[in-house]
C-alpha atoms as a PDB file:
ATOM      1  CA  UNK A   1       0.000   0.000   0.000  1.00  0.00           C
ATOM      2  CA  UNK A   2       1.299   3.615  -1.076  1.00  0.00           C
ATOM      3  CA  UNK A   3       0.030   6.834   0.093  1.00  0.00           C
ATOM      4  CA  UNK A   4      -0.440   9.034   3.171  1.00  0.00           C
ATOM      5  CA  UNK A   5      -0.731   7.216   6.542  1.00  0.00           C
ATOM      6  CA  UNK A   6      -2.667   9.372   9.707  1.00  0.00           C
ATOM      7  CA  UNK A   7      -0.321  11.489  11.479  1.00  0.00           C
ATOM      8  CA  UNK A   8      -0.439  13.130  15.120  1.00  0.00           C
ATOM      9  CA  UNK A   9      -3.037  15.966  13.792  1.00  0.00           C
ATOM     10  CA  UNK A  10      -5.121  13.614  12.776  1.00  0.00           C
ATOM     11  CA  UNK A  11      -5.382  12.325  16.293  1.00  0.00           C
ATOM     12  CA  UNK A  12      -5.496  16.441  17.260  1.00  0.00           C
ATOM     13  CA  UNK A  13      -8.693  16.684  15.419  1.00  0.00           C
ATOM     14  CA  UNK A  14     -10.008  13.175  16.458  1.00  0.00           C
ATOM     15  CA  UNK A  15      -9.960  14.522  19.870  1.00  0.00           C
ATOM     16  CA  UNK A  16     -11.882  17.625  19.226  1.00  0.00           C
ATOM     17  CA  UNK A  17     -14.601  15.280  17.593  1.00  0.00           C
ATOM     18  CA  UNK A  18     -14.935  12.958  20.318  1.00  0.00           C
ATOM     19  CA  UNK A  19     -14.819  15.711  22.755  1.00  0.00           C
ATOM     20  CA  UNK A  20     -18.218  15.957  25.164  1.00  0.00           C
ATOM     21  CA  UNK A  21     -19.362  12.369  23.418  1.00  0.00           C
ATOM     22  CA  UNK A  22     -16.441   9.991  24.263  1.00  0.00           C
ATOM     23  CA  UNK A  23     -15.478   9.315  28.068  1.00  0.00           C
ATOM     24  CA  UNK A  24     -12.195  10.711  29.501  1.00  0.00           C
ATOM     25  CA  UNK A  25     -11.391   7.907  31.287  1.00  0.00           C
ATOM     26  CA  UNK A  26      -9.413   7.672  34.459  1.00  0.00           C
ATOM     27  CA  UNK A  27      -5.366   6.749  35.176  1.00  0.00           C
ATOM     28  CA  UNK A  28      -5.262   4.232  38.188  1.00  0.00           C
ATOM     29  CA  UNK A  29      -2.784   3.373  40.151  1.00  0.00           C
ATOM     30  CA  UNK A  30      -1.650   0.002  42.458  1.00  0.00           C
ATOM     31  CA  UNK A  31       1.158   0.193  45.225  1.00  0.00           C
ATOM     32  CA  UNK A  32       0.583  -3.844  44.815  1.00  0.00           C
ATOM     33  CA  UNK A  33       1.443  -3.518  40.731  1.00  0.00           C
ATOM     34  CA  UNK A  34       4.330  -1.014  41.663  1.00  0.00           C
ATOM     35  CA  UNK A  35       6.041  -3.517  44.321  1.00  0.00           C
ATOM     36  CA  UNK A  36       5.550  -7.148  42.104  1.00  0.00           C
ATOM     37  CA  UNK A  37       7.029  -5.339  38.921  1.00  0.00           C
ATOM     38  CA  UNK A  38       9.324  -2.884  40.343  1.00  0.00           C
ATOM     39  CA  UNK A  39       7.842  -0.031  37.769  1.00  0.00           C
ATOM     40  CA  UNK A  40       5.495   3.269  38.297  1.00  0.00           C
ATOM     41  CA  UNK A  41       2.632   1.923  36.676  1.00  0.00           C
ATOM     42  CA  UNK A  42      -0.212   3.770  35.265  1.00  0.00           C
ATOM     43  CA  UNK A  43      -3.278   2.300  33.933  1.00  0.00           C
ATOM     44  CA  UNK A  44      -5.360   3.747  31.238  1.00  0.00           C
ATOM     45  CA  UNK A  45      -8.503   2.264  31.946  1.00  0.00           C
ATOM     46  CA  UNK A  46     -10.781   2.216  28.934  1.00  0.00           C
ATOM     47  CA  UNK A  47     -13.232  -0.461  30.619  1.00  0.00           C
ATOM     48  CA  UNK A  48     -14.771   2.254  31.591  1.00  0.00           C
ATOM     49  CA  UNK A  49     -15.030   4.290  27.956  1.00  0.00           C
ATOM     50  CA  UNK A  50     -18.658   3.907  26.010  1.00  0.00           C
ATOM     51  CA  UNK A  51     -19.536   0.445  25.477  1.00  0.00           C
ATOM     52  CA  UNK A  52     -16.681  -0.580  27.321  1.00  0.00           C
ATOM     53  CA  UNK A  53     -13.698  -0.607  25.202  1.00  0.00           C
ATOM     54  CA  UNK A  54     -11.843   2.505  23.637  1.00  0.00           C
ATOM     55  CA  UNK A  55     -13.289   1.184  20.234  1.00  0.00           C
ATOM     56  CA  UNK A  56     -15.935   3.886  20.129  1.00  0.00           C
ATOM     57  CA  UNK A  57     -13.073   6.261  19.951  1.00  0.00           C
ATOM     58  CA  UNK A  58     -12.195   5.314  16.542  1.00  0.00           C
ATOM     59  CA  UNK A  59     -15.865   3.998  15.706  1.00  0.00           C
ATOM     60  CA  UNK A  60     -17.450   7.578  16.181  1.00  0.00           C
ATOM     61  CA  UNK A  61     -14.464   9.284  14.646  1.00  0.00           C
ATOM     62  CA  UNK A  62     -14.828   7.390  11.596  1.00  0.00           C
ATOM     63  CA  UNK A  63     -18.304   7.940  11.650  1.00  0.00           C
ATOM     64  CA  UNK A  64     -19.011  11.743  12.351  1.00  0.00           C
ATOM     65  CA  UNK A  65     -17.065  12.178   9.279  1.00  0.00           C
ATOM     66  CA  UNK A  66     -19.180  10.288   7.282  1.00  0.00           C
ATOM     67  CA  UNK A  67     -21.213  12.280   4.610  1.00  0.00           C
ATOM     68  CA  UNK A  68     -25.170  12.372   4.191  1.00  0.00           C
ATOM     69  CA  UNK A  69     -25.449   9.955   1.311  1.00  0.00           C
ATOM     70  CA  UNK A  70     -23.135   7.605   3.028  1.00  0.00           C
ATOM     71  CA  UNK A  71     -25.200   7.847   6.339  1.00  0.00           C
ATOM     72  CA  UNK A  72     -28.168   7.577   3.942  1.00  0.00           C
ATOM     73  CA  UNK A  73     -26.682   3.958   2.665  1.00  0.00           C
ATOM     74  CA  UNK A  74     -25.934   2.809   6.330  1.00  0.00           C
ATOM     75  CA  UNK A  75     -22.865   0.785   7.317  1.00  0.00           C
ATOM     76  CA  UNK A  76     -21.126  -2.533   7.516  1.00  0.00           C
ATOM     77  CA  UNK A  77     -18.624  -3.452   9.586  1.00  0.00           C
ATOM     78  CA  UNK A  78     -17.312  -7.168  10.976  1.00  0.00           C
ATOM     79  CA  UNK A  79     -16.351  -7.484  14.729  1.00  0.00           C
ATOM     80  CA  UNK A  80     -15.863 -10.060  17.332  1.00  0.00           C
ATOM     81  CA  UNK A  81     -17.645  -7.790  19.497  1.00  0.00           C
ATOM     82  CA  UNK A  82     -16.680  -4.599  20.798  1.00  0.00           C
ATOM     83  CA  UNK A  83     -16.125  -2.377  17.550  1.00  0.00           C
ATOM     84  CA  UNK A  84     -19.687  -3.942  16.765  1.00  0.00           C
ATOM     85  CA  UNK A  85     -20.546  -2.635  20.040  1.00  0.00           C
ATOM     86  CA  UNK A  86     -18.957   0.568  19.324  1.00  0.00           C
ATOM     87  CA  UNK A  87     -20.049   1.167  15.488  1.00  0.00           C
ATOM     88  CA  UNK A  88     -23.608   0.043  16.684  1.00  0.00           C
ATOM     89  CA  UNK A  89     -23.752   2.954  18.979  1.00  0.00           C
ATOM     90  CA  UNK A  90     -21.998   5.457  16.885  1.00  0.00           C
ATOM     91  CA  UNK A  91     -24.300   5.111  14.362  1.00  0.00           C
ATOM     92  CA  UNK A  92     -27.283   5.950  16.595  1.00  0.00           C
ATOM     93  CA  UNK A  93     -25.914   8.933  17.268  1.00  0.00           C
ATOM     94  CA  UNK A  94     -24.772  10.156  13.799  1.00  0.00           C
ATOM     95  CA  UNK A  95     -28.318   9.065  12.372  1.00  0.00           C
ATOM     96  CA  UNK A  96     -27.239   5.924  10.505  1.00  0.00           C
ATOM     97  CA  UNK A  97     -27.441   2.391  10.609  1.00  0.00           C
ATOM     98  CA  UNK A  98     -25.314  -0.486  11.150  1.00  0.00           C
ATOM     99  CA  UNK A  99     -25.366  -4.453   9.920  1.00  0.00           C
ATOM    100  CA  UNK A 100     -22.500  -6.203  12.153  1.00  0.00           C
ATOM    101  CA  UNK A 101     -20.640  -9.263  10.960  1.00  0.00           C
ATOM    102  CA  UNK A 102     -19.736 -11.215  13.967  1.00  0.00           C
ATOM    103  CA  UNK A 103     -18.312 -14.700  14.614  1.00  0.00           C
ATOM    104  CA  UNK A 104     -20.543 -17.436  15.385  1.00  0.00           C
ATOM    105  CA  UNK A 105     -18.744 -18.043  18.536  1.00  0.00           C
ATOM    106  CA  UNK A 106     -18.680 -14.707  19.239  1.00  0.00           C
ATOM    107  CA  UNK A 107     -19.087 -13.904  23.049  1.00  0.00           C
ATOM    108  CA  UNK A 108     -22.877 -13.787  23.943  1.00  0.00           C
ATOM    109  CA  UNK A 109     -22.688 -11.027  26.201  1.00  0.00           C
ATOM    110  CA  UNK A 110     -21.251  -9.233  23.237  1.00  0.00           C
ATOM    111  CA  UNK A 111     -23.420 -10.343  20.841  1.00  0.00           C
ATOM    112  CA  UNK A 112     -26.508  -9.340  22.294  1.00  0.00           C
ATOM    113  CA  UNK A 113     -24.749  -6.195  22.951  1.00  0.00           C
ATOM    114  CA  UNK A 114     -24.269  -4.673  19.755  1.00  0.00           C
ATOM    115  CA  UNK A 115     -27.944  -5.670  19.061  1.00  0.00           C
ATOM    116  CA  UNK A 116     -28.584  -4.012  21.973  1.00  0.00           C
ATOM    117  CA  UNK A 117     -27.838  -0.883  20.503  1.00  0.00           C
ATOM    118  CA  UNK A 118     -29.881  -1.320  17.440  1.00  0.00           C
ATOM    119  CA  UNK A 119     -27.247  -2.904  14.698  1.00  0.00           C
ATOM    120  CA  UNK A 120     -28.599  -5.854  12.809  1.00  0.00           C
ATOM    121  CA  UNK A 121     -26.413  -9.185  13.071  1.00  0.00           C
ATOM    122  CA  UNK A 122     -24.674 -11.236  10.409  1.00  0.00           C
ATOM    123  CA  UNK A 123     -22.548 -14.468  11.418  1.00  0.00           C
ATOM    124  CA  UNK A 124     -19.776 -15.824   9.515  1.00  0.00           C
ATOM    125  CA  UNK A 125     -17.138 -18.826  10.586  1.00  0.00           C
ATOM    126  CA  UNK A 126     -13.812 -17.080  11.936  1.00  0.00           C
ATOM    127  CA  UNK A 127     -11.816 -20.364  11.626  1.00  0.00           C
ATOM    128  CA  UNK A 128     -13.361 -21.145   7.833  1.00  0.00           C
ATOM    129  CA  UNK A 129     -13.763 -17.465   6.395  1.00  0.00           C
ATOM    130  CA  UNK A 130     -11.677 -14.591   5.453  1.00  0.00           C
ATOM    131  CA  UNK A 131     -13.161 -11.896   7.259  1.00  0.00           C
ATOM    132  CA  UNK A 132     -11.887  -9.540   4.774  1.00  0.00           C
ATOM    133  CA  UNK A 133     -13.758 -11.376   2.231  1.00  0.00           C
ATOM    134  CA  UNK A 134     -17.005 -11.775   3.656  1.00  0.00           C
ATOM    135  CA  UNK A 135     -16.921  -8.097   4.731  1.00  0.00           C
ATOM    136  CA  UNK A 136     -16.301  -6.837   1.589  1.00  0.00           C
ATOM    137  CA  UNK A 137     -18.806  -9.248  -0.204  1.00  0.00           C
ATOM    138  CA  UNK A 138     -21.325  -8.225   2.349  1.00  0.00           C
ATOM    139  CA  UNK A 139     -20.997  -4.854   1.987  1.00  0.00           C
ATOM    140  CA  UNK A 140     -20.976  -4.637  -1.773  1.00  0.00           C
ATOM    141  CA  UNK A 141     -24.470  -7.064  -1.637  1.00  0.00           C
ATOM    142  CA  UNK A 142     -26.205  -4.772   0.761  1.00  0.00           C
ATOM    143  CA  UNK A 143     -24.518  -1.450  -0.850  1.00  0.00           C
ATOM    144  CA  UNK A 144     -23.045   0.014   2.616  1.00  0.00           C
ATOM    145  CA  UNK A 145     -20.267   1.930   3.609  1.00  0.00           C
ATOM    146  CA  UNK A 146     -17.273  -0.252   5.445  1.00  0.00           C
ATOM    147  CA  UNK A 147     -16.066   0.707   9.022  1.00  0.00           C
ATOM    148  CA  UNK A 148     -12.854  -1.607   8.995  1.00  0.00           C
ATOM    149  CA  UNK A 149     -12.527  -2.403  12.741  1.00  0.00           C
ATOM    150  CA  UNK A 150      -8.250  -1.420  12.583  1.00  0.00           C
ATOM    151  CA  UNK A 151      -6.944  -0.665   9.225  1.00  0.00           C
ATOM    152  CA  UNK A 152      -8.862   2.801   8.770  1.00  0.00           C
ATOM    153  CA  UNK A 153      -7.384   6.227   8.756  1.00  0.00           C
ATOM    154  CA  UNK A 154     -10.311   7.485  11.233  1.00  0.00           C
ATOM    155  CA  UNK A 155     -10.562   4.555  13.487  1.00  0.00           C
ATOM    156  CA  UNK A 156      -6.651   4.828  14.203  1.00  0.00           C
ATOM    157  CA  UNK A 157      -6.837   8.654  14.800  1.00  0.00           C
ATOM    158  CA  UNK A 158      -9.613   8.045  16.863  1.00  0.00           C
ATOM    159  CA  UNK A 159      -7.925   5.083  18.951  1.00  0.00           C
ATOM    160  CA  UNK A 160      -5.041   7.070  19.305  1.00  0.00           C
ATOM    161  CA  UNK A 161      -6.546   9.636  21.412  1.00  0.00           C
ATOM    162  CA  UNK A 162      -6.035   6.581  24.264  1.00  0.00           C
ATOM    163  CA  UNK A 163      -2.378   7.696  23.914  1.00  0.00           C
ATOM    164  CA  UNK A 164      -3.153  11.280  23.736  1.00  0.00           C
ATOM    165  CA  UNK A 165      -5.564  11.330  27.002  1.00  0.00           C
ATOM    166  CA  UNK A 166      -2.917   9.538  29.119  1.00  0.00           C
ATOM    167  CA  UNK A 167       0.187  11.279  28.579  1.00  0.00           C
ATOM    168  CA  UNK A 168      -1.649  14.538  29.613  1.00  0.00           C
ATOM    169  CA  UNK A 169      -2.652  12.800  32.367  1.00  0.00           C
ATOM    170  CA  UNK A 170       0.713  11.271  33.387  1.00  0.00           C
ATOM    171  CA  UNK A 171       3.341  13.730  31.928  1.00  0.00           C
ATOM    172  CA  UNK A 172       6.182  11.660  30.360  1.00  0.00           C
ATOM    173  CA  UNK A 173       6.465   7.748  30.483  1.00  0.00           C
ATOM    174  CA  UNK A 174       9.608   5.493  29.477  1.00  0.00           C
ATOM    175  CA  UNK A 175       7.283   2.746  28.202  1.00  0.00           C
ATOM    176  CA  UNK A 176       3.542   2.372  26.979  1.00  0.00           C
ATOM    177  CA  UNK A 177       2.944  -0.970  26.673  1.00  0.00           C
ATOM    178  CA  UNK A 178      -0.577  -1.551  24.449  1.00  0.00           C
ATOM    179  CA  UNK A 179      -2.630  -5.086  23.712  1.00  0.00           C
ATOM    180  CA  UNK A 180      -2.761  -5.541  19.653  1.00  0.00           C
ATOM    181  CA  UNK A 181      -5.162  -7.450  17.890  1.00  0.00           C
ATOM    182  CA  UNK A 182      -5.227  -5.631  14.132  1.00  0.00           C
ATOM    183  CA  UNK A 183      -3.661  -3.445  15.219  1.00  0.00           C
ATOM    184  CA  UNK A 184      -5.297   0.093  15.449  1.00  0.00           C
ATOM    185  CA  UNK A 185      -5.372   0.960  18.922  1.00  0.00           C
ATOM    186  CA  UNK A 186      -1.317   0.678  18.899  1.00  0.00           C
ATOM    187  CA  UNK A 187      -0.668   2.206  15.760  1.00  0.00           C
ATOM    188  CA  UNK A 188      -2.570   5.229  16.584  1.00  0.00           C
ATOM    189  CA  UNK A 189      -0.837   5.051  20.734  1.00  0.00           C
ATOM    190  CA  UNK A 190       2.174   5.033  18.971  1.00  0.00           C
ATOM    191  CA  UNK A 191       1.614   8.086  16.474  1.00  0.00           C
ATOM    192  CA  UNK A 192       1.488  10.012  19.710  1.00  0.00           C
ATOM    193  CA  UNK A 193       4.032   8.578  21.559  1.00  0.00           C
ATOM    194  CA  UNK A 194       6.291   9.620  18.129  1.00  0.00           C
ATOM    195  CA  UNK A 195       4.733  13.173  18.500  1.00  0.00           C
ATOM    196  CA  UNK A 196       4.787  14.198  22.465  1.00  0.00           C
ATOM    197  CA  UNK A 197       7.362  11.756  23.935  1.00  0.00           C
ATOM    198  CA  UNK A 198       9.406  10.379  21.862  1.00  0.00           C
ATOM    199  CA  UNK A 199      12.162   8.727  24.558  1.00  0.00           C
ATOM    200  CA  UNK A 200       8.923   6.724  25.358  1.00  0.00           C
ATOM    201  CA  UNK A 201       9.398   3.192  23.768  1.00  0.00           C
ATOM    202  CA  UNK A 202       6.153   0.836  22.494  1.00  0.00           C
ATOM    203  CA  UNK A 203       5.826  -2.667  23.379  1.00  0.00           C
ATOM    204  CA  UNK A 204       2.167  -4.136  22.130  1.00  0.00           C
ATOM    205  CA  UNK A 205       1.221  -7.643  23.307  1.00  0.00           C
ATOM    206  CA  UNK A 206      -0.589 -10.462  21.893  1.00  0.00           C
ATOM    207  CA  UNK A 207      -1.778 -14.178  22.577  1.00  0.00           C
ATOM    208  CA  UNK A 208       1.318 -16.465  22.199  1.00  0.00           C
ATOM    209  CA  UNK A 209      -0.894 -18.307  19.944  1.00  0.00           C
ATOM    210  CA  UNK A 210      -1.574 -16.025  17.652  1.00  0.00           C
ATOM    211  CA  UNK A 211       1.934 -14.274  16.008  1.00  0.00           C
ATOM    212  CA  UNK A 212       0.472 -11.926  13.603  1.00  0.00           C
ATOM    213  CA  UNK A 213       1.719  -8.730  15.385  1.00  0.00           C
ATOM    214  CA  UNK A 214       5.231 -10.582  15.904  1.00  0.00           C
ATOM    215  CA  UNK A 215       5.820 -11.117  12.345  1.00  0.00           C
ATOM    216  CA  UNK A 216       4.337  -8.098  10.646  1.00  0.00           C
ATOM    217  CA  UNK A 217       6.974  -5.911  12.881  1.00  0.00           C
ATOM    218  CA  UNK A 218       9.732  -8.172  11.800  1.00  0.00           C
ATOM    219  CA  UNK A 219       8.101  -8.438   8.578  1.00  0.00           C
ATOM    220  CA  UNK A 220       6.973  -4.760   8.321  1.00  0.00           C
ATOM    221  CA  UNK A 221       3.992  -5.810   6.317  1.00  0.00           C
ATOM    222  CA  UNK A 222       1.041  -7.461   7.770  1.00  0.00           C
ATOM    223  CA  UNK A 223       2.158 -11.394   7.253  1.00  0.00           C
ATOM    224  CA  UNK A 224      -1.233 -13.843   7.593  1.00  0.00           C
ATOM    225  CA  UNK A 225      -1.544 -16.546  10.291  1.00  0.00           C
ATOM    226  CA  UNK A 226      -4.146 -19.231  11.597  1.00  0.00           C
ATOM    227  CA  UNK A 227      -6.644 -17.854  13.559  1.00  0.00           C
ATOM    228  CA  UNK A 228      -6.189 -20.436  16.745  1.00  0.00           C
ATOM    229  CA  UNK A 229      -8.816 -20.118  20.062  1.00  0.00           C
ATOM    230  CA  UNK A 230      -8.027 -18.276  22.762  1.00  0.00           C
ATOM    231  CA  UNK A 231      -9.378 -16.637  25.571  1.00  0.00           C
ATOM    232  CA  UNK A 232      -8.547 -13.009  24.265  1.00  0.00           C
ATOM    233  CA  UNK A 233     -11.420 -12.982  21.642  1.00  0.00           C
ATOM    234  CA  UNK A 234     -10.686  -9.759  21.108  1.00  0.00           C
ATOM    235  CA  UNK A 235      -7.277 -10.305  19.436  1.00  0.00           C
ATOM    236  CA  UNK A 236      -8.489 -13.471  17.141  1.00  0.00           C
ATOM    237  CA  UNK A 237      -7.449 -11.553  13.870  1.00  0.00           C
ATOM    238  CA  UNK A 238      -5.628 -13.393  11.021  1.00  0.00           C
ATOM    239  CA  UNK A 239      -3.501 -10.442  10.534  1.00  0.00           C
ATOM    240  CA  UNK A 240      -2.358  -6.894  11.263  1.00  0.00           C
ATOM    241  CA  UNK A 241      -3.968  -4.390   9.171  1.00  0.00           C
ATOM    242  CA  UNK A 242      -1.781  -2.741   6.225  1.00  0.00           C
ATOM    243  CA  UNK A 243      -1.568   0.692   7.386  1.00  0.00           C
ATOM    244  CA  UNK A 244      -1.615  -0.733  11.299  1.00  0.00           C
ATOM    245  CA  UNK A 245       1.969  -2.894   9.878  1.00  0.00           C
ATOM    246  CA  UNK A 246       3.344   0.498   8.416  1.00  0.00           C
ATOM    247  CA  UNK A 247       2.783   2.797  11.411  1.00  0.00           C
ATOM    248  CA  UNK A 248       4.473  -0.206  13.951  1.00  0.00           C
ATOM    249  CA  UNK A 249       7.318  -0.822  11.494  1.00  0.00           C
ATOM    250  CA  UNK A 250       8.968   2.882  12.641  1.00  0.00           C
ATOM    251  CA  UNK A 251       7.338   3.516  15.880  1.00  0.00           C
ATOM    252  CA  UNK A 252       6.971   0.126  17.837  1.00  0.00           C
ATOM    253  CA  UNK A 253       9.693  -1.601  19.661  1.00  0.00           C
ATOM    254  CA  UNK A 254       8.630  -4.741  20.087  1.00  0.00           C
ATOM    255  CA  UNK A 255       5.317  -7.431  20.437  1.00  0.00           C
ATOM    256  CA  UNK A 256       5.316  -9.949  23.054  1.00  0.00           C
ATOM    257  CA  UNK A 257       3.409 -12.992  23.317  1.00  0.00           C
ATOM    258  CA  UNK A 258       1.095 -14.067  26.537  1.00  0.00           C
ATOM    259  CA  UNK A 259      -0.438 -17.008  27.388  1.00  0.00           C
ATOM    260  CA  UNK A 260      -4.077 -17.623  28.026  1.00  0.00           C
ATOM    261  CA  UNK A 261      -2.916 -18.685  31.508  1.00  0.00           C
ATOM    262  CA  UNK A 262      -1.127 -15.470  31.929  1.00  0.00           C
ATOM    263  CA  UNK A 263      -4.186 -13.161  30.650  1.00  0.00           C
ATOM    264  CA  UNK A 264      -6.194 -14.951  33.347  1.00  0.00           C
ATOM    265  CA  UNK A 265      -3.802 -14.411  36.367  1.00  0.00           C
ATOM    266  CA  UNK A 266      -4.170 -10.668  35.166  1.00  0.00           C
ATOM    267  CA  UNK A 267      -7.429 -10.709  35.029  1.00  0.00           C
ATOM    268  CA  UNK A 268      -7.503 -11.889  39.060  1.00  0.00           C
ATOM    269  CA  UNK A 269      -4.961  -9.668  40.140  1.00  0.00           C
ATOM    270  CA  UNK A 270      -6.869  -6.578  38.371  1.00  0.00           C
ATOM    271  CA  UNK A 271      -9.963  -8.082  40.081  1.00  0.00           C
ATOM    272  CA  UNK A 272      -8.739  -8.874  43.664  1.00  0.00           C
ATOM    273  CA  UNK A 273      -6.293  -5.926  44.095  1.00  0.00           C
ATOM    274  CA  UNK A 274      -8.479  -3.240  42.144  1.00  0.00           C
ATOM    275  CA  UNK A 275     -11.736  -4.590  42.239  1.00  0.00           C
ATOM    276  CA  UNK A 276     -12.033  -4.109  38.112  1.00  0.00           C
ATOM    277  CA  UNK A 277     -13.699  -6.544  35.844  1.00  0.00           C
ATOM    278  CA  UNK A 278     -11.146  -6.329  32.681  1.00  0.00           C
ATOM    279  CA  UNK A 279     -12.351  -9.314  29.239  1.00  0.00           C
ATOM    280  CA  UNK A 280      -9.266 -11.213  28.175  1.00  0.00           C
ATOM    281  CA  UNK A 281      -7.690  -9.110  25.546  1.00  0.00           C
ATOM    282  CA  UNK A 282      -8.221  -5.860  27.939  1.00  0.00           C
ATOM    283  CA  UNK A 283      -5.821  -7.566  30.476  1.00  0.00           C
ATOM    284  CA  UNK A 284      -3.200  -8.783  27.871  1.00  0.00           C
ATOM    285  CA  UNK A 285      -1.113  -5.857  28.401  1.00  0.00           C
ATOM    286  CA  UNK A 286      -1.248  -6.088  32.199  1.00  0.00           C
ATOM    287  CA  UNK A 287      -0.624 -10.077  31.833  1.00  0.00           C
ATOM    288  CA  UNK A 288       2.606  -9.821  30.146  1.00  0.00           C
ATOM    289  CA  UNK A 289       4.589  -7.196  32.869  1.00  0.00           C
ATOM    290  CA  UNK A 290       2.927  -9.469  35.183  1.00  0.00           C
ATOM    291  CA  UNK A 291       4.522 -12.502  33.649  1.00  0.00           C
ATOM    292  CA  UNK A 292       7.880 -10.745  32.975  1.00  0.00           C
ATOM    293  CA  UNK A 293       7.441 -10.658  29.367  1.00  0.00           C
ATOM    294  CA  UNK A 294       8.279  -7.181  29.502  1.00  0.00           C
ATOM    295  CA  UNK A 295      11.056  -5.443  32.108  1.00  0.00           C
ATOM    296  CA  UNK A 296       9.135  -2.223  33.730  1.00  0.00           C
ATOM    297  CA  UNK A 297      11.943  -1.953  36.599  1.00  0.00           C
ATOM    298  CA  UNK A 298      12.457   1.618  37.705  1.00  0.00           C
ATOM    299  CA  UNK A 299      10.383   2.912  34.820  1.00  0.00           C
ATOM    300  CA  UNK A 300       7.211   5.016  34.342  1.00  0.00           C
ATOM    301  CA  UNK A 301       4.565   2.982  32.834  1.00  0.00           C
ATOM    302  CA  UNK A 302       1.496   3.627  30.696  1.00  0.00           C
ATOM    303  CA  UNK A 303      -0.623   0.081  30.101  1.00  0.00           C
ATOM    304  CA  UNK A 304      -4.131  -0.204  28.367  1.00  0.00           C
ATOM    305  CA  UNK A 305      -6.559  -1.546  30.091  1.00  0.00           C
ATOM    306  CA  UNK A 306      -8.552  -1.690  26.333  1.00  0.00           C
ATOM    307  CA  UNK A 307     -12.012  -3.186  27.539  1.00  0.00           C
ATOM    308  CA  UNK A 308     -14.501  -4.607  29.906  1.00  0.00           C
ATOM    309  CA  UNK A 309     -16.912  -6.690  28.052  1.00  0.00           C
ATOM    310  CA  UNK A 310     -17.735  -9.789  29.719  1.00  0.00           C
ATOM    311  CA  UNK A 311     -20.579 -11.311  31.524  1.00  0.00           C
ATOM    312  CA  UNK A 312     -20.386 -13.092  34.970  1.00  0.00           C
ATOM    313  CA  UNK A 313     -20.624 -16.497  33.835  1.00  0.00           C
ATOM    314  CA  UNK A 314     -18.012 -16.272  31.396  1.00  0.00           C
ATOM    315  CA  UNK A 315     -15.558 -14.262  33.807  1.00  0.00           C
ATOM    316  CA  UNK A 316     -16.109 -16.981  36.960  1.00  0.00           C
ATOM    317  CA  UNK A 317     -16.114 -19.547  35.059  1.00  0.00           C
ATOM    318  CA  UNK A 318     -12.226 -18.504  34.291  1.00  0.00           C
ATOM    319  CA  UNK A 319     -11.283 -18.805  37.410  1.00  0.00           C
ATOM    320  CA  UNK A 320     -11.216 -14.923  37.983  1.00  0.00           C
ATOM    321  CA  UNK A 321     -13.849 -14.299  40.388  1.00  0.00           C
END
């Protein structure tokens, strides 16, 4: 792919769109976390963003810029749950509709979410099916405008403002360490990072399962893989977007891999010592400085705490609470 990528204003302007209408959410803070990983740990803690993951940052970005014939036409997007959520409820506001694609083992707590909030619901087989393919087949049968859940101009700018909120929040941090699934939320973390503090390095983290992150960095082109179960539903992706790869290929030091078994500690500890209820792929980033997949000793730390979405069966019946 040639052309422009999103830069730091587009992030700027992001931020004046979601102002008033997207959360500010809070920095917290554990003595606990400081002690077991020897770090000054701040966590950016986006469970508590609209519809529970800082996907409706990029969602409503993308779609307050949308014109009137294209709201008119309605959109499509594919999701494993929370950009569904997130596009679902961005299009309510903006006047528009939404048809999600989800997998058909899709959490159902997510699931009935996004109809929740008015989209209507198309399944398709993760493990069998390119979503790429049956997005863009779906979209050109039903003639609506595509939301790509990661590799989107908009939706990075918008995810980016994660980044942006924190380090006014926090001042200066050696390390930001982000969860990656396709890869929008740290491309458009990283943007900033590259913008307001650039000492700060960028670690993203991913299942160990699933090395799509690993070997687009190394790669620096989004390099397919199986899509293999795991816990963190939210990072199931075959792949790294294209213009997610390009961004991480100058601004993102390294991806880590965590185990499901890791991601589950994390999401006790976050549970017993904060009393927060974090999904899988929100406590990926917390799971590997937990695990020692990544050295935080003596350093100021910004993690993402990227989402909240999961019911009480599902969460107990991981051992977590």
């Amino acid at each position: 792919m040639t052309g422009a990528l999103p830069c730091f204003e587009d992030v700027e302007a992001a931020a004046r769109r979601l102002a008033g209408v997207a959360h500010r959410t809070p920095v917290l803070r554990s003595r606990t976390l400081d002690a077991l990983t020897g770090g000054h740990v701040a966590l950016k803690a986006e469970i508590f963003q609209r519809g529970g993951a800082f996907k409706f940052r990029g969602a409503y970005n993308h779609l307050a810029r949308l014109s009137a014939a294209e709201r008119e036409r309605g959109v499509v997007t594919a999701s494993s749950g929370n950009h569904g959520q997130a596009v679902a409820l961005a299009a309510g506001l903006v006047g528009t509709t939404a048809v999600v694609l989800v997998p058909e083992d899709a959490p159902p707590s997510k699931v009935d979410a996004i109809a929740g909030y008015g989209a209507e619901l198309l399944t398709f087989d993760r493990y069998r099916e390119a979503r790429e393919e049956v997005l863009a087949a779906t979209a050109a049968r039903l003639d609506r405008h595509v939301v790509h859940p990661y590799d989107d101009d908009a939706v990075i700018a918008g995810q980016g403002t994660v980044a942006l909120e924190l380090f006014e929040q926090t001042g200066p941090l050696d390390l930001l360490v982000v969860c990656v699934g396709g890869g929008g939320l740290i491309s458009g973390c990283a943007l900033v990072a590259a913008a307001v503090c650039p000492a700060c390095r960028v670690i993203g983290v991913e299942p160990a399962g699933r090395p799509a992150a690993r070997r687009a960095l190394v790669a620096g082109h989004p390099v397919d893989v199986a899509v293999m179960p795991t816990i963190a539903d939210g990072q199931q992706t075959g792949s790294v977007g294209r213009r997610n790869a390009r961004i991480m290929s100058g601004t993102v030091e390294a991806v880590v891999g965590v185990s499901d078994d890791e991601i589950v500690s994390a999401m006790r500890f976050l549970f017993e010592r904060l009393k927060l209820v974090v999904e899988p792929s929100g406590a990926s980033a917390v799971a590997a400085v937990l695990a020692g997949r990544v050295d935080v000793a003596g350093q100021r730390v910004g993690i993402t705490l990227s989402g909240g979405n999961i019911d009480a069966t599902r969460f107990a019946s991981l051992g977590c609470g």
